[in-house]
Protein backbone atom coordinates (compact mmCIF):
# COMPACT_ATOMS: atom_id res chain seq x y z
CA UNK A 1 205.04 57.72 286.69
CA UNK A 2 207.42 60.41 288.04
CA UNK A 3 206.16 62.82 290.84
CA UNK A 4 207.98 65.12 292.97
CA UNK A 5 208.30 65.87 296.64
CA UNK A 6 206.30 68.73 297.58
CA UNK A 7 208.41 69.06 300.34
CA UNK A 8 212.00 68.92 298.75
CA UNK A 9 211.32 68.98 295.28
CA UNK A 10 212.87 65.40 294.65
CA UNK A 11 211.74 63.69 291.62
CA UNK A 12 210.95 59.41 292.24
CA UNK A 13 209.51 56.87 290.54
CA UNK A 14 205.97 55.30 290.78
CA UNK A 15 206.21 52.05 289.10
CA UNK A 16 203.35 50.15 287.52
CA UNK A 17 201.90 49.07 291.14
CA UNK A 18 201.00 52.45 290.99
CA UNK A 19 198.50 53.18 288.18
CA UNK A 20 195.19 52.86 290.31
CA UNK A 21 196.36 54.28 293.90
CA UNK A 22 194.81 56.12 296.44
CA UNK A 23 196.80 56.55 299.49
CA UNK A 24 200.28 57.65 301.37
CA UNK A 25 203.87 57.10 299.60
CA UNK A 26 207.19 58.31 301.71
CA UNK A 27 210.05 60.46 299.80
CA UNK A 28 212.72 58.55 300.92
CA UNK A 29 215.18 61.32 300.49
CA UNK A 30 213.04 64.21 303.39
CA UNK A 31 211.31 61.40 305.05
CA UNK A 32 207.62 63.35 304.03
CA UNK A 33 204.55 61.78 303.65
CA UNK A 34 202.54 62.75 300.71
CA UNK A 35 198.88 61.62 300.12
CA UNK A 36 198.48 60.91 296.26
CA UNK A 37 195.58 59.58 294.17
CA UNK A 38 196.26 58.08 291.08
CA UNK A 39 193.64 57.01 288.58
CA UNK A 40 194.32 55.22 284.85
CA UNK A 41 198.12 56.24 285.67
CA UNK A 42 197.70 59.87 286.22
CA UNK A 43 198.04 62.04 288.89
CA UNK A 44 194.63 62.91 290.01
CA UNK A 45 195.93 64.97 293.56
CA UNK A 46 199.07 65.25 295.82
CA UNK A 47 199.18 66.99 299.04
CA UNK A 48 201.25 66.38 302.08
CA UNK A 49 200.18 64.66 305.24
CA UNK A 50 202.93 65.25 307.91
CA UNK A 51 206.60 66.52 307.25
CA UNK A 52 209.64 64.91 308.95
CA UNK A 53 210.30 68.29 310.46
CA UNK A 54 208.50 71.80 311.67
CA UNK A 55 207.21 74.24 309.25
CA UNK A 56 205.74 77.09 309.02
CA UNK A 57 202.42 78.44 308.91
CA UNK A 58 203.37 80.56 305.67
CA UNK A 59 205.35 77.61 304.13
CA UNK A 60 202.26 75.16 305.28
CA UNK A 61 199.67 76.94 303.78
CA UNK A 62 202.07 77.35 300.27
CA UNK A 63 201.95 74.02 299.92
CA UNK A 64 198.47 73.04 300.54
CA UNK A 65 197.58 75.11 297.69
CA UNK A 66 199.76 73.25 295.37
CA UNK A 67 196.92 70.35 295.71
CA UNK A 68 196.36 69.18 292.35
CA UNK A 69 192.74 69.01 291.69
């Protein structure tokens, strides 16, 4: 399963590990922390639980409304 950062935009691999998930995954390119649960291999919801560096409020608040739901 591909996803992308939320926080970059950079597109990564799930492998098969990750078909029935429920948790935090790093991008490994920004250093974010995303909170994703996965059911039967699809995305159920991504949002982001800390970035690797400040945002803002604006940004922040852009982002927690791309929650997929």
């Amino acid at each position: 399963m591909k996803i992308n950062c939320i926080l970059c935009g950079h597109n990564f691999d799930l492998n098969d590990t990750y078909d029935d998930y429920e948790g935090e995954v790093k991008c490994w390119v920004c250093g974010g922390v995303l909170d994703i649960k996965v059911q039967v291999g699809k995305l159920k919801s991504l949002k982001y639980v800390k970035t690797p560096y400040p945002v803002s409020e604006e940004t922040r608040t852009a982002q927690e409304q791309t929650e997929i739901v």
